[in-house]
PDB file of N, CA and C in Angstrom:
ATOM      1  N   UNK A   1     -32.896  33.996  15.685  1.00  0.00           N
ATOM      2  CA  UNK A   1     -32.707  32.959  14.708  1.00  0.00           C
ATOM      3  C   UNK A   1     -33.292  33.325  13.345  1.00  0.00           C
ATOM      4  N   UNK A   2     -33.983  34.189  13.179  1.00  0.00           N
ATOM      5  CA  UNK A   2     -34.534  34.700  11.897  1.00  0.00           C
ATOM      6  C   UNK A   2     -33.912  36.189  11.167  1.00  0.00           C
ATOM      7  N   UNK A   3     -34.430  36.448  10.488  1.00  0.00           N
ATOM      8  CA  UNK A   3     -33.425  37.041   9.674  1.00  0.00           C
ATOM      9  C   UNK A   3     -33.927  38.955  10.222  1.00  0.00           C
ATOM     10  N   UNK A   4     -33.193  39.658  10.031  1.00  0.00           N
ATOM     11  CA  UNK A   4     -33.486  40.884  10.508  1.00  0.00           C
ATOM     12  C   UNK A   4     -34.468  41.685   9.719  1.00  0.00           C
ATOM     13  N   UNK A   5     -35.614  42.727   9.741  1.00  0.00           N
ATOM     14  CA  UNK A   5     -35.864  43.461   8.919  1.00  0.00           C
ATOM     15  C   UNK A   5     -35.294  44.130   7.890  1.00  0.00           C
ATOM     16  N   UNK A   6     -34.203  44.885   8.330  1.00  0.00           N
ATOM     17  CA  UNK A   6     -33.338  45.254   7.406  1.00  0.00           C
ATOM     18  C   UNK A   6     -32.420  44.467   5.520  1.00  0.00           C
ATOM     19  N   UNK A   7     -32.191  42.885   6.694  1.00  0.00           N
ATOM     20  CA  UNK A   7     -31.388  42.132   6.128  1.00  0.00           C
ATOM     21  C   UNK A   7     -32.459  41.409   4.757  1.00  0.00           C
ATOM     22  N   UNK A   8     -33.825  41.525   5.397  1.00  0.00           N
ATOM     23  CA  UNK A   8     -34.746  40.875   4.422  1.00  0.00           C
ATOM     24  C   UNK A   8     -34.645  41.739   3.394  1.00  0.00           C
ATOM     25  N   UNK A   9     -34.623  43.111   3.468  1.00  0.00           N
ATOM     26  CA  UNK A   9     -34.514  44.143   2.795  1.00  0.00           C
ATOM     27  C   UNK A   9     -33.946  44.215   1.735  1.00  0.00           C
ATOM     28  N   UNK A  10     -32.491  44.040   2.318  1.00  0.00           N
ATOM     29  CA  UNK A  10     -31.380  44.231   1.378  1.00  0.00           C
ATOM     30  C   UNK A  10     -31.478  42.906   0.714  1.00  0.00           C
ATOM     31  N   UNK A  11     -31.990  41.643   0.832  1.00  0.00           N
ATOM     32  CA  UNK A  11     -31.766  40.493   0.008  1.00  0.00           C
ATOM     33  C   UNK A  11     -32.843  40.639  -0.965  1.00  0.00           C
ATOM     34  N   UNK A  12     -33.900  41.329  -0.956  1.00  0.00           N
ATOM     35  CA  UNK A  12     -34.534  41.772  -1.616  1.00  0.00           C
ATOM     36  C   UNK A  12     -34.696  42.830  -3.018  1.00  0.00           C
ATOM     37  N   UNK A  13     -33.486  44.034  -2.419  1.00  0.00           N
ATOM     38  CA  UNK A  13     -33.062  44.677  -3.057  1.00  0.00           C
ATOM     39  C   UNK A  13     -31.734  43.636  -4.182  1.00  0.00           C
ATOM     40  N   UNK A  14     -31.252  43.518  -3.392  1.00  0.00           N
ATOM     41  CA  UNK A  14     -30.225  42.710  -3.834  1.00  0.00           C
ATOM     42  C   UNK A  14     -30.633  41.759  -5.044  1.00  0.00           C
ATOM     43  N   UNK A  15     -31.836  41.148  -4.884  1.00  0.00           N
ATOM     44  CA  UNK A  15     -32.010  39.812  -5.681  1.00  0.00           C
ATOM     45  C   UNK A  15     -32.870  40.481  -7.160  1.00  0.00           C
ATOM     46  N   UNK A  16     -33.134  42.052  -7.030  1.00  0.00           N
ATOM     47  CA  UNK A  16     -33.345  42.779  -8.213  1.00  0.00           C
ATOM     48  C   UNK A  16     -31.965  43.303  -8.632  1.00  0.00           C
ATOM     49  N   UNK A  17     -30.987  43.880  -7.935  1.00  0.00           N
ATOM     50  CA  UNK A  17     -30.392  45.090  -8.437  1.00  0.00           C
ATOM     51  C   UNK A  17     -28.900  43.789  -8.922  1.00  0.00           C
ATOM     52  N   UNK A  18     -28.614  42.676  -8.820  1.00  0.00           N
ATOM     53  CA  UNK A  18     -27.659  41.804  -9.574  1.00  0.00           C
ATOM     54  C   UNK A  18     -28.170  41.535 -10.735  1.00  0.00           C
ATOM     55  N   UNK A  19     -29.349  40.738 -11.170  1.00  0.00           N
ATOM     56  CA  UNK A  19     -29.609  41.080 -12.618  1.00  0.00           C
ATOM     57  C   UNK A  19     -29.628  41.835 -13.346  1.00  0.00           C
ATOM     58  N   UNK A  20     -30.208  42.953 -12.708  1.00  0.00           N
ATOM     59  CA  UNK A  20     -29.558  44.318 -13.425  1.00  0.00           C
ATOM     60  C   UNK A  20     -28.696  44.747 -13.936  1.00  0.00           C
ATOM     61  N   UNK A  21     -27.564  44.391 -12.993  1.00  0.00           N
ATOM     62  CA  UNK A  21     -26.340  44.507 -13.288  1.00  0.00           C
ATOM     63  C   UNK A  21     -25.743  43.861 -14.189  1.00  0.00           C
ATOM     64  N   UNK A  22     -25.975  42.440 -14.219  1.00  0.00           N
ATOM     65  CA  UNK A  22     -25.801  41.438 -14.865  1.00  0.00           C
ATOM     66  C   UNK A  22     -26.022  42.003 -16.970  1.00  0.00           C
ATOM     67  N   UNK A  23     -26.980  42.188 -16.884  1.00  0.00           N
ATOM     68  CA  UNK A  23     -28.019  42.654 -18.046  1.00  0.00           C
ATOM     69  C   UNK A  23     -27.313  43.926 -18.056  1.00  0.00           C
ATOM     70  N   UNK A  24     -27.047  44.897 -17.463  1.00  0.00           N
ATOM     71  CA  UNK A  24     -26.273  45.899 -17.887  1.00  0.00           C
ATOM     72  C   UNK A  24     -24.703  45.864 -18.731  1.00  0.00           C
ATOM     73  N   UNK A  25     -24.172  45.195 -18.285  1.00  0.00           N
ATOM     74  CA  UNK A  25     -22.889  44.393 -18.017  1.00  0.00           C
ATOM     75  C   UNK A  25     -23.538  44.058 -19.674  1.00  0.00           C
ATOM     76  N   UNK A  26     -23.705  43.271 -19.880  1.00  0.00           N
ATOM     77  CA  UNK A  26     -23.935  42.389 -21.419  1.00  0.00           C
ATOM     78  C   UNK A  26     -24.406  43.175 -22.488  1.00  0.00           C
ATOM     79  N   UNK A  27     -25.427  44.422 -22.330  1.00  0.00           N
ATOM     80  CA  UNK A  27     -25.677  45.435 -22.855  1.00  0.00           C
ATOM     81  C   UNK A  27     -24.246  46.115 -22.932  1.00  0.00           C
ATOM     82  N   UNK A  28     -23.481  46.498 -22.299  1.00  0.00           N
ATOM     83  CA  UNK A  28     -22.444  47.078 -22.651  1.00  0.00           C
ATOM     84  C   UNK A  28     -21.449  46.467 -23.421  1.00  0.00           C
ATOM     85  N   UNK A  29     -21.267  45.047 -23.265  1.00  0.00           N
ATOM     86  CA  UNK A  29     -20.502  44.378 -23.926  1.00  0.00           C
ATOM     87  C   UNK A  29     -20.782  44.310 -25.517  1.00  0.00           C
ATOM     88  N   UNK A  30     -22.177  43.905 -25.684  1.00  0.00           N
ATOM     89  CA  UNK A  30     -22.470  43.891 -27.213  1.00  0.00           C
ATOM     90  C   UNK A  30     -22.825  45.155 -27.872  1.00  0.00           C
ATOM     91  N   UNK A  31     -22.867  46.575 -26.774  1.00  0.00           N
ATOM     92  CA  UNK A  31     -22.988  47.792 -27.294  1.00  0.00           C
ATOM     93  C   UNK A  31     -21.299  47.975 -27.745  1.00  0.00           C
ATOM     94  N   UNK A  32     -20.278  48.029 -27.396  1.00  0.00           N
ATOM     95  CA  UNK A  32     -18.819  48.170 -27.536  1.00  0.00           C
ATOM     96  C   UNK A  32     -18.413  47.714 -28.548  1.00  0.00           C
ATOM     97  N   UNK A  33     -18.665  45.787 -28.550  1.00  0.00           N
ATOM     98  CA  UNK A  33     -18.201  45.037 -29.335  1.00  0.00           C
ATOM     99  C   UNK A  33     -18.682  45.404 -30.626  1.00  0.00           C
ATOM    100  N   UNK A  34     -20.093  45.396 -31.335  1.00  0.00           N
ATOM    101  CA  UNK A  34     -20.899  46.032 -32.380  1.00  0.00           C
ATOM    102  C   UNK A  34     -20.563  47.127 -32.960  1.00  0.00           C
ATOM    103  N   UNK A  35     -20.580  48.347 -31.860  1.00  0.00           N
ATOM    104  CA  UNK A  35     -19.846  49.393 -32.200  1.00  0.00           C
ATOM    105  C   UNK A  35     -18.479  49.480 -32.789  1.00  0.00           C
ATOM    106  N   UNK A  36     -17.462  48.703 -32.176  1.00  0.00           N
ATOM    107  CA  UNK A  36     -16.419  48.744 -32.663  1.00  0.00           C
ATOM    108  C   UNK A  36     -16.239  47.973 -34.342  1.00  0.00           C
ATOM    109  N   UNK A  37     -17.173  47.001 -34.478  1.00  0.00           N
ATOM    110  CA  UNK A  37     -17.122  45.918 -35.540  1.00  0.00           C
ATOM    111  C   UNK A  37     -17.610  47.379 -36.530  1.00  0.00           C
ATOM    112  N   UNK A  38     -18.630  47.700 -36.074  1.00  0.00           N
ATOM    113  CA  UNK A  38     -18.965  48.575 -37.213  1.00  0.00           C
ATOM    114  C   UNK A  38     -18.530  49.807 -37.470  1.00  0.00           C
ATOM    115  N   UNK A  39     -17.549  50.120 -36.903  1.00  0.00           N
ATOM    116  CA  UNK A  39     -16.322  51.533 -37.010  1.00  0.00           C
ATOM    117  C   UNK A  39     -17.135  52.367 -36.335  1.00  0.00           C
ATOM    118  N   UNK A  40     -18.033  52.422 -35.468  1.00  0.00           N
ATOM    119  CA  UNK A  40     -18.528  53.888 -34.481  1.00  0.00           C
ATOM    120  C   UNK A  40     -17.238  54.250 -33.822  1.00  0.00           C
ATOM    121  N   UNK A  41     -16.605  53.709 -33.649  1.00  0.00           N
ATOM    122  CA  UNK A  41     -14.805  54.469 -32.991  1.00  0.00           C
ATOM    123  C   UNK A  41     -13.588  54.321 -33.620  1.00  0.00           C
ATOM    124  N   UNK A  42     -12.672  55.075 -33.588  1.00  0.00           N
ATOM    125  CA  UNK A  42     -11.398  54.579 -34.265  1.00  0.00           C
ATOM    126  C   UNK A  42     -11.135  53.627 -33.449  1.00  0.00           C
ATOM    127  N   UNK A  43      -9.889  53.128 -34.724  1.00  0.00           N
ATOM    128  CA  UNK A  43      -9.412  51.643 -34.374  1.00  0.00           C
ATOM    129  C   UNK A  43      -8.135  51.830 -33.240  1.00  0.00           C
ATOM    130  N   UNK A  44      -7.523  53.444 -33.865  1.00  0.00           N
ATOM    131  CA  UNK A  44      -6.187  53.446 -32.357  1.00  0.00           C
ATOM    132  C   UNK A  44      -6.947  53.651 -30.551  1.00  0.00           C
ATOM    133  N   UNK A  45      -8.490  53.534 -30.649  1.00  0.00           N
ATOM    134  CA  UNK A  45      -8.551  53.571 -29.114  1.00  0.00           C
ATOM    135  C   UNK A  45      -8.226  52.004 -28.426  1.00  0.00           C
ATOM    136  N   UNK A  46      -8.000  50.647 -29.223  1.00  0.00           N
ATOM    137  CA  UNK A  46      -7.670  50.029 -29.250  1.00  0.00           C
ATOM    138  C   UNK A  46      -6.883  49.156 -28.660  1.00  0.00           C
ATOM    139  N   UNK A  47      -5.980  49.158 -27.533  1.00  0.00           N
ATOM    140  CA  UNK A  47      -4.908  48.539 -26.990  1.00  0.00           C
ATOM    141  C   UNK A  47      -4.106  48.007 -28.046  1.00  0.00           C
ATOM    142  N   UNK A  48      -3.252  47.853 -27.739  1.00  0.00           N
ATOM    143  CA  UNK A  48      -1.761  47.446 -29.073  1.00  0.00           C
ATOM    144  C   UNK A  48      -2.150  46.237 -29.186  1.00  0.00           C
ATOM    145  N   UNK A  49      -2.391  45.007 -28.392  1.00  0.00           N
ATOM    146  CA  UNK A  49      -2.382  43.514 -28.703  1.00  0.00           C
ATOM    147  C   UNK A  49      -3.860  43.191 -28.317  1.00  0.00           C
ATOM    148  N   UNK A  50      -4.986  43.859 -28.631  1.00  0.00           N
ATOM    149  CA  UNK A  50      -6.122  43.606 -28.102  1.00  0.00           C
ATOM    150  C   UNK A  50      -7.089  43.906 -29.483  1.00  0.00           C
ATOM    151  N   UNK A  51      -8.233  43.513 -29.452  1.00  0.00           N
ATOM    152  CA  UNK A  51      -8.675  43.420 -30.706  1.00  0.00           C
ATOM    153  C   UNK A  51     -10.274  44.268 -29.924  1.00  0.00           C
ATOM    154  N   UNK A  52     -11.826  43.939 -31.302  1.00  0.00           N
ATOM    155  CA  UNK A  52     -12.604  44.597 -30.746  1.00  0.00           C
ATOM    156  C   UNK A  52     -13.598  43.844 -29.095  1.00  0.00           C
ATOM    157  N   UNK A  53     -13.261  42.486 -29.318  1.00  0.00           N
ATOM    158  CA  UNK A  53     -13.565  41.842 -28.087  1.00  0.00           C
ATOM    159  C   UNK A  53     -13.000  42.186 -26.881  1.00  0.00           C
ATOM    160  N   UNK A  54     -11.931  42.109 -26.985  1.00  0.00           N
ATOM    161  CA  UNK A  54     -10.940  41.883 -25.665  1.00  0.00           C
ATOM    162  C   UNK A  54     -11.143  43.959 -25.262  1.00  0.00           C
ATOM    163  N   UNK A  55     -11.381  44.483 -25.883  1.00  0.00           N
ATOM    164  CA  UNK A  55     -11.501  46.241 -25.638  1.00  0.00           C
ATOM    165  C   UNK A  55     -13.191  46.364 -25.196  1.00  0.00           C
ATOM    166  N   UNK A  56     -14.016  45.645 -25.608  1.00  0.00           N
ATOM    167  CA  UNK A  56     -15.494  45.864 -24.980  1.00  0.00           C
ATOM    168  C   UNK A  56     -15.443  44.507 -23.779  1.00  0.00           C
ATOM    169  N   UNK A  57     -14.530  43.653 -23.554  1.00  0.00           N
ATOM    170  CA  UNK A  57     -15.161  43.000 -22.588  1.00  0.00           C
ATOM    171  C   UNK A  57     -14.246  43.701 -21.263  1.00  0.00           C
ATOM    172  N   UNK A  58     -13.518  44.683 -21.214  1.00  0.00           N
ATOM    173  CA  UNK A  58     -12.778  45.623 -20.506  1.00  0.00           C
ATOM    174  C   UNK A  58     -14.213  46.518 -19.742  1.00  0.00           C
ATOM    175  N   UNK A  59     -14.695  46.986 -20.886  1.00  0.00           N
ATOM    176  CA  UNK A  59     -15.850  47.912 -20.389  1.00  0.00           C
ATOM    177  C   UNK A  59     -17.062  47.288 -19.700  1.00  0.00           C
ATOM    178  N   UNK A  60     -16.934  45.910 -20.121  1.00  0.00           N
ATOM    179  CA  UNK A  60     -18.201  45.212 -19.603  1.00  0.00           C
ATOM    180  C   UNK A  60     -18.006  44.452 -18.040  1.00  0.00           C
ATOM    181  N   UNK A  61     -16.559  44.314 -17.998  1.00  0.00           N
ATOM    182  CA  UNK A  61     -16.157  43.668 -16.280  1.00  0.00           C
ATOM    183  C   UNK A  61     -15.972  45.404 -15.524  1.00  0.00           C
ATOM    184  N   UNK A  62     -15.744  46.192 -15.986  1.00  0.00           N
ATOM    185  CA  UNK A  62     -15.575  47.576 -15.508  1.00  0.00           C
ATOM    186  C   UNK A  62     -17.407  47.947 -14.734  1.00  0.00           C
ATOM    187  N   UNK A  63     -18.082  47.433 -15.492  1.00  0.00           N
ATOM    188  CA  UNK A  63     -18.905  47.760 -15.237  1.00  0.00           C
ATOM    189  C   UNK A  63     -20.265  46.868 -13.932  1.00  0.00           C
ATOM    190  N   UNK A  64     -19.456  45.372 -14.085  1.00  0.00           N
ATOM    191  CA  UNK A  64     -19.772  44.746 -12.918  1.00  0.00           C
ATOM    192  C   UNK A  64     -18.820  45.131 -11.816  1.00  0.00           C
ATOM    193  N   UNK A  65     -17.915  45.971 -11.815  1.00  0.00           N
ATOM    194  CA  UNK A  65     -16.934  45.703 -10.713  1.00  0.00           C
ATOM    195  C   UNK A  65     -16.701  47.081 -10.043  1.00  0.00           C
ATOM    196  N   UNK A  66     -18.024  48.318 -10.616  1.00  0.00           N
ATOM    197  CA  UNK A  66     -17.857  49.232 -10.436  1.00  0.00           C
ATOM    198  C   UNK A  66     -19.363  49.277  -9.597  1.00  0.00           C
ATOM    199  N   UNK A  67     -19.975  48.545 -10.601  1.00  0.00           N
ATOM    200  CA  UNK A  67     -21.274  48.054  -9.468  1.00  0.00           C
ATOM    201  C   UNK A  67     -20.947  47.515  -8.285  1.00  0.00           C
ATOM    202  N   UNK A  68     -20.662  46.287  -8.550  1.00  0.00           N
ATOM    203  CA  UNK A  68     -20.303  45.765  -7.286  1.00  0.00           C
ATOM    204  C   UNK A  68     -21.113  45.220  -6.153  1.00  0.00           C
ATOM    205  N   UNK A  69     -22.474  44.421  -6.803  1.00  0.00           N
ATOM    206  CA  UNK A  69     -23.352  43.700  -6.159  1.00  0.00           C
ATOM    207  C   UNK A  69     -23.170  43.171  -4.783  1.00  0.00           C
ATOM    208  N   UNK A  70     -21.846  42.572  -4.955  1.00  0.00           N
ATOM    209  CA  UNK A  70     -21.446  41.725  -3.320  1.00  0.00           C
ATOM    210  C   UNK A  70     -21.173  42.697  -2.521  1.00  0.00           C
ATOM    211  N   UNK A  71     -21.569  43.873  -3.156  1.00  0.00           N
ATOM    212  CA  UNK A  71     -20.724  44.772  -1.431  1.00  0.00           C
ATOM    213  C   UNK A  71     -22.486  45.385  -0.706  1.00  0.00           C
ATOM    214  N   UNK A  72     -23.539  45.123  -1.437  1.00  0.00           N
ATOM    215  CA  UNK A  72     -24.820  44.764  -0.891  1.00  0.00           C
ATOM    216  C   UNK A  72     -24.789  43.960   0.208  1.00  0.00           C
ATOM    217  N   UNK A  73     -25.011  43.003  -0.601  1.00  0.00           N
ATOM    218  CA  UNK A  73     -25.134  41.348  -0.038  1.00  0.00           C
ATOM    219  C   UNK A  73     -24.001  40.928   1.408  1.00  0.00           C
ATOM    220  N   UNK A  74     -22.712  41.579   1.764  1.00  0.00           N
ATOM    221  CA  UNK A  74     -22.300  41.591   2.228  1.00  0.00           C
ATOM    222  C   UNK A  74     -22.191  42.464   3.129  1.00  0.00           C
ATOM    223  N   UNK A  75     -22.462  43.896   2.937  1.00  0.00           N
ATOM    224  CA  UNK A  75     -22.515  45.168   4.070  1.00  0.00           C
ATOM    225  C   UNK A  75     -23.182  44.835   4.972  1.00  0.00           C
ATOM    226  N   UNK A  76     -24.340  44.998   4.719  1.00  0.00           N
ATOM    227  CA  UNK A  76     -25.597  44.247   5.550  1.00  0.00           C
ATOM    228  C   UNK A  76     -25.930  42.909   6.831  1.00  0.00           C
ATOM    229  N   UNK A  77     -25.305  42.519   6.102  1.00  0.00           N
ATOM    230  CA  UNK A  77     -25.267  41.397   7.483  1.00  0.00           C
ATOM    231  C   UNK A  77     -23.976  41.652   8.075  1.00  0.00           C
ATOM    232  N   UNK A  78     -22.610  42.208   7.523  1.00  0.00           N
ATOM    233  CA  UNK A  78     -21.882  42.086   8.962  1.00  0.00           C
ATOM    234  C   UNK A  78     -22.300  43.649   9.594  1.00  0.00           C
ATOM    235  N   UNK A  79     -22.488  44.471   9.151  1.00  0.00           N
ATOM    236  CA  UNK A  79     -23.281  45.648   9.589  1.00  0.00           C
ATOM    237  C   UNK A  79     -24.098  45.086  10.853  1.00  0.00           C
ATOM    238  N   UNK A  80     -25.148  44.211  10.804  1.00  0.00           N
ATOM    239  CA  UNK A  80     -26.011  43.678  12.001  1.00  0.00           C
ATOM    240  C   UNK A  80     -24.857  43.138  12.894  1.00  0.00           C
ATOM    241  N   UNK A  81     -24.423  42.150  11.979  1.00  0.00           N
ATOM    242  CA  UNK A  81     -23.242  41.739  13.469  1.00  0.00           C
ATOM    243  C   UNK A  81     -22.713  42.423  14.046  1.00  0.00           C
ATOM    244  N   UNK A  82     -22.041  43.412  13.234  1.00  0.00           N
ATOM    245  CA  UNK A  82     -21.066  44.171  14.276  1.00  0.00           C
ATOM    246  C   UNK A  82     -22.110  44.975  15.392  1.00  0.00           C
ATOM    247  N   UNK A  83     -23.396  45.596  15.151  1.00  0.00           N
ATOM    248  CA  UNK A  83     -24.438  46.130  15.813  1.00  0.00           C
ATOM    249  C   UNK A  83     -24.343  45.398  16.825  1.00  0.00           C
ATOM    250  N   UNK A  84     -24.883  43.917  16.534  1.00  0.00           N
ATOM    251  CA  UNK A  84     -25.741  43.010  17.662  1.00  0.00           C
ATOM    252  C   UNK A  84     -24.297  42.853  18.508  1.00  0.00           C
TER     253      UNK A  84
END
């Protein structure tokens, strides 16, 4: 009825390494967006109908979804189940 060693583990790990991510994720967004406002890149890397927002918030979901926090939070316990 209590929770596994392991599983404490990973919720542990887990409940650091999503903010992280989180905070990474937003760092990239206002690193892109800034950058782009202030010409650190040309304007044709651009997408045709996309402006400097819509091109850094590309890099910034790229970057939660490459992380990919829930596949922590989720390995882990069906991992035990399928074990137990």
């Amino acid at each position: 009825m209590s929770k596994a060693p392991i599983q404490k583990f990973a919720d542990f790990v887990a409940s650091i390494f999503v903010p992280t991510v989180v905070a990474m994720s937003l760092v990239t967004l206002l690193g892109w967006y800034f950058g782009g406002v202030m010409g650190a890149y040309p304007e044709d890397w651009l997408p045709n109908t996309g402006n400097y927002f819509v091109f850094a918030l590309m890099f910034s979901i790229s970057v939660v979804v490459i992380a990919c926090p829930c596949a922590l939070g989720l390995a882990t316990p069906t991992a035990i189940m399928v074990a137990t």
